[in-house]
Protein backbone atom coordinates (compact mmCIF):
# COMPACT_ATOMS: atom_id res chain seq x y z
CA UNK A 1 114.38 81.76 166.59
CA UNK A 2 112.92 84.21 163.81
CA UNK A 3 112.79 87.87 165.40
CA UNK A 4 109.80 89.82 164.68
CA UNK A 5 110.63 93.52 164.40
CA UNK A 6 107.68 96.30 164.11
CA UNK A 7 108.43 99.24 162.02
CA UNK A 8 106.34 101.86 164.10
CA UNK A 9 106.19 106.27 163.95
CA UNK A 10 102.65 107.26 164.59
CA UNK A 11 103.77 110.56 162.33
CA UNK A 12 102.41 109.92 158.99
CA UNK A 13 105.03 110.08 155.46
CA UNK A 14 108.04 109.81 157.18
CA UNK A 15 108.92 106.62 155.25
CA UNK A 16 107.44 103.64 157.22
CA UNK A 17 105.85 101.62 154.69
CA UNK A 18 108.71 102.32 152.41
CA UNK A 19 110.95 101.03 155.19
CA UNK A 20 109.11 97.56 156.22
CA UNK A 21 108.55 96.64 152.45
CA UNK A 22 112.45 96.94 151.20
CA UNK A 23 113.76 96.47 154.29
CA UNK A 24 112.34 92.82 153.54
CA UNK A 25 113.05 92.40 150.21
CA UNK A 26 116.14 93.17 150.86
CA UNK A 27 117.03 90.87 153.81
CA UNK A 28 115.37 87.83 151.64
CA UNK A 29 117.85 88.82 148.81
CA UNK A 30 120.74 88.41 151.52
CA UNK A 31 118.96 85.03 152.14
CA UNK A 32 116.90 85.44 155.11
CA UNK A 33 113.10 84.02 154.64
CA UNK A 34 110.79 87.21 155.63
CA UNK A 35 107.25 87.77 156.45
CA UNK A 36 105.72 91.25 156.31
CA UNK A 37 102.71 91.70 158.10
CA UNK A 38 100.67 94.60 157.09
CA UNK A 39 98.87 95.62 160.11
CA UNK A 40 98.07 99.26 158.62
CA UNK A 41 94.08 99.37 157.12
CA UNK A 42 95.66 101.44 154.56
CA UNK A 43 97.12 98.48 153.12
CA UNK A 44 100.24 100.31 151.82
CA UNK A 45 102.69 97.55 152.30
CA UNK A 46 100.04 94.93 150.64
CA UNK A 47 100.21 97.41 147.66
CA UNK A 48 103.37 97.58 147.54
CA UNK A 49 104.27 94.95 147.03
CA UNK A 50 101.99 93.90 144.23
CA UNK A 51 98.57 93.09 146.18
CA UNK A 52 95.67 94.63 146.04
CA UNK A 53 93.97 94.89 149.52
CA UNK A 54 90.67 95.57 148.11
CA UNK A 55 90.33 92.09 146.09
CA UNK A 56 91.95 89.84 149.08
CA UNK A 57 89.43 87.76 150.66
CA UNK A 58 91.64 86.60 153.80
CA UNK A 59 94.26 88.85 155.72
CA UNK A 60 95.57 90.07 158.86
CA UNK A 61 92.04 90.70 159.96
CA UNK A 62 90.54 87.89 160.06
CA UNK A 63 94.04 86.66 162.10
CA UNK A 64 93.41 89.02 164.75
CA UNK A 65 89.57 88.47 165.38
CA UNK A 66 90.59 84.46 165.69
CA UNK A 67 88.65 83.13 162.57
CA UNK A 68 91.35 82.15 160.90
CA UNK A 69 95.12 81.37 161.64
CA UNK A 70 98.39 83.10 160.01
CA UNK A 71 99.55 80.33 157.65
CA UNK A 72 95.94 80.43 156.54
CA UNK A 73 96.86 84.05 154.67
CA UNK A 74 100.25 84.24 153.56
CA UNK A 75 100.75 84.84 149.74
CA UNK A 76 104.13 84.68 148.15
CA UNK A 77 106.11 87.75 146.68
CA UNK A 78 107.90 88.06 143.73
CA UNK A 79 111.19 87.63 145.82
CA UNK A 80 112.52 84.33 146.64
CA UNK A 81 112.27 83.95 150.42
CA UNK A 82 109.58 86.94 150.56
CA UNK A 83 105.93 86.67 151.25
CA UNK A 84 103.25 88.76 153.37
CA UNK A 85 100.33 88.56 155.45
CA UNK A 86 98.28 91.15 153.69
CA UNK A 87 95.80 93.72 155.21
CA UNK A 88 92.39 93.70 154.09
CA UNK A 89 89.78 96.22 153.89
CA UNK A 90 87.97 94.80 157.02
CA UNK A 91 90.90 96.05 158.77
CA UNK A 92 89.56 99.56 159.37
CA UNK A 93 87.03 97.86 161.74
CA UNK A 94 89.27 96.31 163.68
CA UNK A 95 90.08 99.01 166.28
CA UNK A 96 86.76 99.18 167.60
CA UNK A 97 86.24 95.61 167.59
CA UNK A 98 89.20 94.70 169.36
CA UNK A 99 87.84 97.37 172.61
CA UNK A 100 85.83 94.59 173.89
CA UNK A 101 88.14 91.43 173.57
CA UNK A 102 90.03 89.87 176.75
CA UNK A 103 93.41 90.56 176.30
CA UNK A 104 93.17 92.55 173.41
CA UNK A 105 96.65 93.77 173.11
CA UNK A 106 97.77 90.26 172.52
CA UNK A 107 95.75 88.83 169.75
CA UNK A 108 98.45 89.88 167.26
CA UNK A 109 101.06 88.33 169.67
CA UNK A 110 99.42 85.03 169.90
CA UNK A 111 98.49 84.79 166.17
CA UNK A 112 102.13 85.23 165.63
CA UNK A 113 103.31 82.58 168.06
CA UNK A 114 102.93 79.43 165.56
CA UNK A 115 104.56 80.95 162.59
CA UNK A 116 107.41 82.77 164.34
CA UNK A 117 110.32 80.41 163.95
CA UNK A 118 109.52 79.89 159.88
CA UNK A 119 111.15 83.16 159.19
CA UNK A 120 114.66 84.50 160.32
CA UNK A 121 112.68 87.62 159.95
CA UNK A 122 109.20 89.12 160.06
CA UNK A 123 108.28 92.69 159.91
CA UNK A 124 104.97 94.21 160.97
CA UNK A 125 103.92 97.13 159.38
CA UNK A 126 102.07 99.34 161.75
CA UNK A 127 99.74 102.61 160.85
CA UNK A 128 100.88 105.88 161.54
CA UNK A 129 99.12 106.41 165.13
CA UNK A 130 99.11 104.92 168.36
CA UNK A 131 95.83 103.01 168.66
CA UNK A 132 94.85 99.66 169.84
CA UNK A 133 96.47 97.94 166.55
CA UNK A 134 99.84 99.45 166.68
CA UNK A 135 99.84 98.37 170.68
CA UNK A 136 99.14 94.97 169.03
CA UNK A 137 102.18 95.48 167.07
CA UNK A 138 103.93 96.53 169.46
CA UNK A 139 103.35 93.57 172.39
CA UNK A 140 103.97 90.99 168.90
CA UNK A 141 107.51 92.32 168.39
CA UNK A 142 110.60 91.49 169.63
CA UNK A 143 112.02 94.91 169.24
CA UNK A 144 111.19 98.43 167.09
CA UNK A 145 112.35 100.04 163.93
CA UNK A 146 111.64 103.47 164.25
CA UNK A 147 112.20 105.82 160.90
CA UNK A 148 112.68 109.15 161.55
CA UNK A 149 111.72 111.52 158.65
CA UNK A 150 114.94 114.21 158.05
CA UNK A 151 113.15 117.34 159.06
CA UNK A 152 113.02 119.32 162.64
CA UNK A 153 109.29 118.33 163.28
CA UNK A 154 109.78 114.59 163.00
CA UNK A 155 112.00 114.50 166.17
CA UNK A 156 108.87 115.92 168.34
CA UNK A 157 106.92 113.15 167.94
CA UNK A 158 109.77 110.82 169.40
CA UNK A 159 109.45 111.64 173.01
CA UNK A 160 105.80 110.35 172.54
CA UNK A 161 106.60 107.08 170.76
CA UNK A 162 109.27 106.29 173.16
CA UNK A 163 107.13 107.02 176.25
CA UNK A 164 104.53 104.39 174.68
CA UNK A 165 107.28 102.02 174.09
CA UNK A 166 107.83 102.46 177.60
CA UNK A 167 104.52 102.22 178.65
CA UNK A 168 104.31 98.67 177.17
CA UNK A 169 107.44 97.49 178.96
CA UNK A 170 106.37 98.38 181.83
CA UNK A 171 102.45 97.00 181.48
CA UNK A 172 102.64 93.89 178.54
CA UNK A 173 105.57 93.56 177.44
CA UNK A 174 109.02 93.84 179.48
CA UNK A 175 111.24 92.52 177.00
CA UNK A 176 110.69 94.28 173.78
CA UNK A 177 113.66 96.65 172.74
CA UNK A 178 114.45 99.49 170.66
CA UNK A 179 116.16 97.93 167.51
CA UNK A 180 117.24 101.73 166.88
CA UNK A 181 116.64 104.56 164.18
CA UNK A 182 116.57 105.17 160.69
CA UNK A 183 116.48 108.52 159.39
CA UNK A 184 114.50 108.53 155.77
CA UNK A 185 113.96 111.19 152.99
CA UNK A 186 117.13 112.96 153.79
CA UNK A 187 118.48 116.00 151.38
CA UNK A 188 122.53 116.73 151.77
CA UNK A 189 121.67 120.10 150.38
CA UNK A 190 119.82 121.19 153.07
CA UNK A 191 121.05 122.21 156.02
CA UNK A 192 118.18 121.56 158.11
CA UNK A 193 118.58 117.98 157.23
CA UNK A 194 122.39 117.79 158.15
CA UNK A 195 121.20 119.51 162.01
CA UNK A 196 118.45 116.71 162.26
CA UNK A 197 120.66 114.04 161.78
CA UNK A 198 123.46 115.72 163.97
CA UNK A 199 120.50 116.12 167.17
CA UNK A 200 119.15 112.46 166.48
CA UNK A 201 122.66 111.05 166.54
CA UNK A 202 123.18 113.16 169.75
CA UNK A 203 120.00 113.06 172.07
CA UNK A 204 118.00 109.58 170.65
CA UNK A 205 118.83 107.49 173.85
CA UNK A 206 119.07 104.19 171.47
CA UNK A 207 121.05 103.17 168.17
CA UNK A 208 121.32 105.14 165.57
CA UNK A 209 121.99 103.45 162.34
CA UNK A 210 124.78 104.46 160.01
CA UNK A 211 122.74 103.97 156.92
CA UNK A 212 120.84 107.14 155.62
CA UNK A 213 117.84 106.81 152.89
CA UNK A 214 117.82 109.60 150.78
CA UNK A 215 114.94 111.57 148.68
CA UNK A 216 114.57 109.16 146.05
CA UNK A 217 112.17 109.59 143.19
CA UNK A 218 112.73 105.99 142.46
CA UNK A 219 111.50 105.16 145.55
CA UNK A 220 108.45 106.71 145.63
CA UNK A 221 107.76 105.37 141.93
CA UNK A 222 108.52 101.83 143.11
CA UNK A 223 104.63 101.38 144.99
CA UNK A 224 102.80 102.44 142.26
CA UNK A 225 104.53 99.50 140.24
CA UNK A 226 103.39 97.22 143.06
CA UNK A 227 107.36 96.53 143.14
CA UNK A 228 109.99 96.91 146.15
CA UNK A 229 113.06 99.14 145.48
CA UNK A 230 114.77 96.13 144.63
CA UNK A 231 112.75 94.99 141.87
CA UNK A 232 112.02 98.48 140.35
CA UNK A 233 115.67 100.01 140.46
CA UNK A 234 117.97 98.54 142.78
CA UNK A 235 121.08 100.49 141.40
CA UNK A 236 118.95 104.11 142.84
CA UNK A 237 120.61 105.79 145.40
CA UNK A 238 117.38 104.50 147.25
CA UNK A 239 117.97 100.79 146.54
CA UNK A 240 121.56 101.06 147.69
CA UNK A 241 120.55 102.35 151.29
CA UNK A 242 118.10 100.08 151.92
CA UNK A 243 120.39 97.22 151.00
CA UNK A 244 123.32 99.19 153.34
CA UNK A 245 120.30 98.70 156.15
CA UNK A 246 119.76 95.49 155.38
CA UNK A 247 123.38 93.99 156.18
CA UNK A 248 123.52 96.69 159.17
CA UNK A 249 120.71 95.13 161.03
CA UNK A 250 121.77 90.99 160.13
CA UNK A 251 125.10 92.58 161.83
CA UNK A 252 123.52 93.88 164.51
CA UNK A 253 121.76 90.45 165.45
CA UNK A 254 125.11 88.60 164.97
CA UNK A 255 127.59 91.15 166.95
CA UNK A 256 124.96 92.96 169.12
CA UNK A 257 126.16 96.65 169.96
């Protein structure tokens, strides 16, 4: 059974989109086959890795309005094993058009249903808020990645994402988890870093990974390439934690903690 896991922080830059797309590349270089689905009408992830949401003619959007079905829009990657349901430009509409659907938070859900077990893995990238696509995100997965941005004001917004997770337990969907937490751009030098890490690791009721992604100038470079960390530089500090998180979370799944 493939496991779908959302990458979700409705905080903006904290490292979400750089998360789902070399988290993925990374677990189909261990030799897992991955879809990332870029639910965010940004189209970061799409970007990202090398496609151009503006020129795609099919996508996530036209999955989640029922006109066509997922195998219809996955593309290939550059990585063996690697490929992505792509976010269009129609996407932005979505939101409103979704309001007046039956059983709107499941469209995602049930799009997801046929192409589930053709991946070990597949990753949803959500946006950065908690509207009615992220909820659709959030009833497809099996359980959450949350990253958590290495500064005191990123671990305010946590209460609220974790109440929402809650929400959706209790209302649509009782059996999705909390995978656990990633903590992103992190700086040894400062000090205020070193404390966040310290609280998360104390007070975040769920797991805590051990990996840590640093600042990374590599890893901001790597989008505008249309490349994953692994393609761009995967000797950068940056490359190396994402492939520590990688075998961390294909642990996880075979010795559960």
């Amino acid at each position: 059974m493939g496991r779908i896991i959302a990458i979700v922080n409705q905080k903006g830059g904290v490292g979400k989109t750089t998360t789902a797309v070399n988290l993925g590349a990374y677990l189909a270089w261990l030799g897992k086959f991955v879809l990332l689905v870029d639910i965010d009408p940004q189209g970061n992830a799409s970007s990202g890795l090398g496609v151009d949401p503006a020129t795609v003619v099919k996508g996530v959007y036209d999955v989640i309005i029922g006109q066509l079905t997922a195998r219809d829009i996955i593309i290939p990657t550059i990585h063996q094993g690697y490929k992505v349901a792509p976010a269009t430009q129609d996407l932005a509409g979505a939101r409103i058009e979704l309001v007046h659907l039956e059983n709107r938070e499941y469209m995602l859900a049930k799009a997801l249903l046929e192409i589930k077990n053709d991946y070990d893995y597949v990753i949803i990238d959500c946006p950065p808020s908690l509207d009615l696509l992220t909820i659709n995100g959030l009833v497809a997965a099996d359980e959450i990645l949350i990253p958590v941005q290495a500064e005191y004001l990123a671990l305010e917004g946590l209460g609220q994402l974790l109440n929402t997770v809650e929400l959706i337990k209790q209302n649509l969907k009782p059996e999705l988890g909390v995978l656990g937490a990633v903590v992103t751009m992190y700086d040894k030098r400062n000090k205020l870093s070193q404390q966040v890490v310290k609280d998360l690791r104390e007070h975040f009721p769920h797991h805590v990974f051990d990996t840590i992604v640093p600042r990374n100038v590599r890893l901001t470079e790597a989008p505008s390439f249309g490349q994953s960390i692994l393609s761009y530089d995967a000797r950068s500090v940056g490359g190396r934690a994402y492939e520590q998180l990688a075998r961390e979370i294909i642990t996880k799944e075979q010795y559960p903690f």
